[in-house]
C-alpha atoms as a PDB file:
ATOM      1  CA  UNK A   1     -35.563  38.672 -28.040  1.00  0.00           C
ATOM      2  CA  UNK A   2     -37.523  39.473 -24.668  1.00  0.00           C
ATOM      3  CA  UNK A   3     -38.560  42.903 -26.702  1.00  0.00           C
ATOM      4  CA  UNK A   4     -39.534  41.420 -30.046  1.00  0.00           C
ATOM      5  CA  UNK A   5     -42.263  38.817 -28.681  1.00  0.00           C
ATOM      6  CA  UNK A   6     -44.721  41.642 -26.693  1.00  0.00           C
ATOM      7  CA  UNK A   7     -44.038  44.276 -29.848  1.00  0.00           C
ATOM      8  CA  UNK A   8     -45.412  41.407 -32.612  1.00  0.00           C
ATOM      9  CA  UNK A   9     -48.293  40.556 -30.162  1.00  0.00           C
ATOM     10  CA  UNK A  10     -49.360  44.083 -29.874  1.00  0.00           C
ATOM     11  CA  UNK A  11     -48.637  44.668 -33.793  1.00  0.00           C
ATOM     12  CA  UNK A  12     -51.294  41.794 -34.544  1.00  0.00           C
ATOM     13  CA  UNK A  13     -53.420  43.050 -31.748  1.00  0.00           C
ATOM     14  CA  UNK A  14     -54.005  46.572 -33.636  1.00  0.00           C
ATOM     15  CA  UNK A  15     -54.011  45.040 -37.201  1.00  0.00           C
ATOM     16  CA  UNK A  16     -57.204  42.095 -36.127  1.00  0.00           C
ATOM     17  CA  UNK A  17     -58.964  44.715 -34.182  1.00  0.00           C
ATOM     18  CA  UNK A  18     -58.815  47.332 -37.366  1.00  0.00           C
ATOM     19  CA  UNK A  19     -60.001  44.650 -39.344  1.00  0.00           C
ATOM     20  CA  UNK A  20     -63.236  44.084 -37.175  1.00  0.00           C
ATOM     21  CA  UNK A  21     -63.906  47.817 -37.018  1.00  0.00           C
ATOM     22  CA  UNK A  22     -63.957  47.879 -40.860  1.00  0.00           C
ATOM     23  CA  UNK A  23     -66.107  44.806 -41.306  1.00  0.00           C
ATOM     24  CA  UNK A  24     -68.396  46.053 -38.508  1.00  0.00           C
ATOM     25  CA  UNK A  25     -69.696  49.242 -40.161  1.00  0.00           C
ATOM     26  CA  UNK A  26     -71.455  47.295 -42.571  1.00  0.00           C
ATOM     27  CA  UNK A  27     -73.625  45.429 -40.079  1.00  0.00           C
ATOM     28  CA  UNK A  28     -74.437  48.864 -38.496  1.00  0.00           C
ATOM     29  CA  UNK A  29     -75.872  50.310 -41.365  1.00  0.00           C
ATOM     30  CA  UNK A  30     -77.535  47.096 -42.764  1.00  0.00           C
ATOM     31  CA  UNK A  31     -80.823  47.515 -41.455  1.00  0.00           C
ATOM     32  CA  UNK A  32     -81.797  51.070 -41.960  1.00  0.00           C
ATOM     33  CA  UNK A  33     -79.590  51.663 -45.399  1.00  0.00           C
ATOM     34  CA  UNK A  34     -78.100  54.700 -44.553  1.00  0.00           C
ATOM     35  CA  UNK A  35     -74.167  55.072 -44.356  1.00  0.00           C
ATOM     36  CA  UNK A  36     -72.404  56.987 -41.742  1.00  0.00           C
ATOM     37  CA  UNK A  37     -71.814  60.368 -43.649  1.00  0.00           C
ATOM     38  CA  UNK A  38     -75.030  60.357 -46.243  1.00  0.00           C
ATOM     39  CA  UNK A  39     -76.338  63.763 -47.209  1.00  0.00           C
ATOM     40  CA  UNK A  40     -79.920  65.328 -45.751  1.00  0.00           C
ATOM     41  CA  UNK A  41     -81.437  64.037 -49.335  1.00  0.00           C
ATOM     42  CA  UNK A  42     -79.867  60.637 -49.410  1.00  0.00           C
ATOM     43  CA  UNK A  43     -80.959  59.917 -45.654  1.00  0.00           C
ATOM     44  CA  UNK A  44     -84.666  61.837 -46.502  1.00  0.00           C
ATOM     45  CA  UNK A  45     -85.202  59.290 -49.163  1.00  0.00           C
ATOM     46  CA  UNK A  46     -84.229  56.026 -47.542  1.00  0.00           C
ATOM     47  CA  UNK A  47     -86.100  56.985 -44.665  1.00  0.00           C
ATOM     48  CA  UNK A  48     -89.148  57.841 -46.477  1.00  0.00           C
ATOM     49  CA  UNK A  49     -89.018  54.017 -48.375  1.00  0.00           C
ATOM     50  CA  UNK A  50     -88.611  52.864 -45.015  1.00  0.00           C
ATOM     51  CA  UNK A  51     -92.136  54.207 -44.080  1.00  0.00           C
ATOM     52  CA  UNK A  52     -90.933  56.806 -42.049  1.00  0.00           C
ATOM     53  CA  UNK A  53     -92.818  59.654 -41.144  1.00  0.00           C
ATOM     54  CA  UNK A  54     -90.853  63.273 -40.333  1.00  0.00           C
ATOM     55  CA  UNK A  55     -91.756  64.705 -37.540  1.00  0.00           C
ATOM     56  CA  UNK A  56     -91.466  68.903 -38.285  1.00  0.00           C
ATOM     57  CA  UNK A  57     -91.256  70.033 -34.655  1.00  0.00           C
ATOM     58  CA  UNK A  58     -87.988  68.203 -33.628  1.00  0.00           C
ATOM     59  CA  UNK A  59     -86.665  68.473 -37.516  1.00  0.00           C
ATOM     60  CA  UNK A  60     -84.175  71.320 -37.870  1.00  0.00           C
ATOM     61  CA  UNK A  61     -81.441  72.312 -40.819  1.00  0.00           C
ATOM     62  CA  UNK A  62     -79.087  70.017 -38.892  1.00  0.00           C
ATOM     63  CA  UNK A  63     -80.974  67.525 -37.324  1.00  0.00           C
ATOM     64  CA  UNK A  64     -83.926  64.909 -39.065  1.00  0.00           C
ATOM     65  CA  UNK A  65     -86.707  63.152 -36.885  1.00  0.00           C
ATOM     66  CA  UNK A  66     -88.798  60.371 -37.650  1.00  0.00           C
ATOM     67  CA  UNK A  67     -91.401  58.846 -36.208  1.00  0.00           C
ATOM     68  CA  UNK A  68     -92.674  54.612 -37.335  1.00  0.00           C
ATOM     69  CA  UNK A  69     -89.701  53.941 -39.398  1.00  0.00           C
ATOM     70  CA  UNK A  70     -89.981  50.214 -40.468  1.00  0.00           C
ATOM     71  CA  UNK A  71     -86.558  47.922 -39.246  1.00  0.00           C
ATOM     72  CA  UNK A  72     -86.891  44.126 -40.233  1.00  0.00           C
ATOM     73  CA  UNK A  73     -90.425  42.881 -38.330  1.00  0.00           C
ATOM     74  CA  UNK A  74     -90.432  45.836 -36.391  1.00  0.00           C
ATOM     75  CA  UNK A  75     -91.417  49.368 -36.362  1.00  0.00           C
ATOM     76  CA  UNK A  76     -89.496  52.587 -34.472  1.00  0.00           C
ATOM     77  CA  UNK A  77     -91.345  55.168 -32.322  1.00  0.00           C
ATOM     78  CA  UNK A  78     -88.725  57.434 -32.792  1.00  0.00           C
ATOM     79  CA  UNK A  79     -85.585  57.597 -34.810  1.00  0.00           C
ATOM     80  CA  UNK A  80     -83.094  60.698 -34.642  1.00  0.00           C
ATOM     81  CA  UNK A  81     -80.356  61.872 -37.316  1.00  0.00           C
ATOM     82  CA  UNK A  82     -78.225  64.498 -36.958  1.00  0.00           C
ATOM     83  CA  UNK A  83     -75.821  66.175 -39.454  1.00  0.00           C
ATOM     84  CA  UNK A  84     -72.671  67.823 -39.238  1.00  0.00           C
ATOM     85  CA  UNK A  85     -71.543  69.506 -42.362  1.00  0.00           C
ATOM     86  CA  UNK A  86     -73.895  68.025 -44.383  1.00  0.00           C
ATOM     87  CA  UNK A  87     -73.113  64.492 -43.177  1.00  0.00           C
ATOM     88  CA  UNK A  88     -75.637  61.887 -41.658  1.00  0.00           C
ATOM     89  CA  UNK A  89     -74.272  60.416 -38.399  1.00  0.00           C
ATOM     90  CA  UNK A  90     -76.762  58.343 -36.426  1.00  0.00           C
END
């Protein structure tokens, strides 16, 4: 009985914190629009509605720069994306 009570605290432990990882990505993602794991097209085209502006000296086959991306109110100087294998991951 000493056993069972630390084993079912650390059970719900892992099970609550896998459920905030999952709901987290969302909020991540929400204000540019792109999802961890878009393609180079995908994340060319929602930066471009954003306003962004590519920036063709730091832009390479794996890796996207942008300069004056719109978020909310604001406005980025700079905003980096790098791909592995074809996927986005900020």
């Amino acid at each position: 009985m000493k056993t069972f009570l630390p084993v079912v605290i650390l059970v719900l432990m892992f099970h609550f914190s896998q459920s905030q990882t999952k709901d987290s990505l969302p909020i991540l993602n929400a204000p540019i629009g792109l999802k961890f794991g878009c393609s180079v097209e995908q994340a060319k085209s929602i930066l471009t509605q954003k306003g962004g502006k590519i920036d063709l000296t730091d832009s390479k086959n794996d890796v996207l720069t942008y300069n004056e991306i719109k978020i909310g109110l604001r406005t980025s100087l700079y905003f980096r994306l790098e791909f592995v294998n074809n996927k986005g991951y900020l």
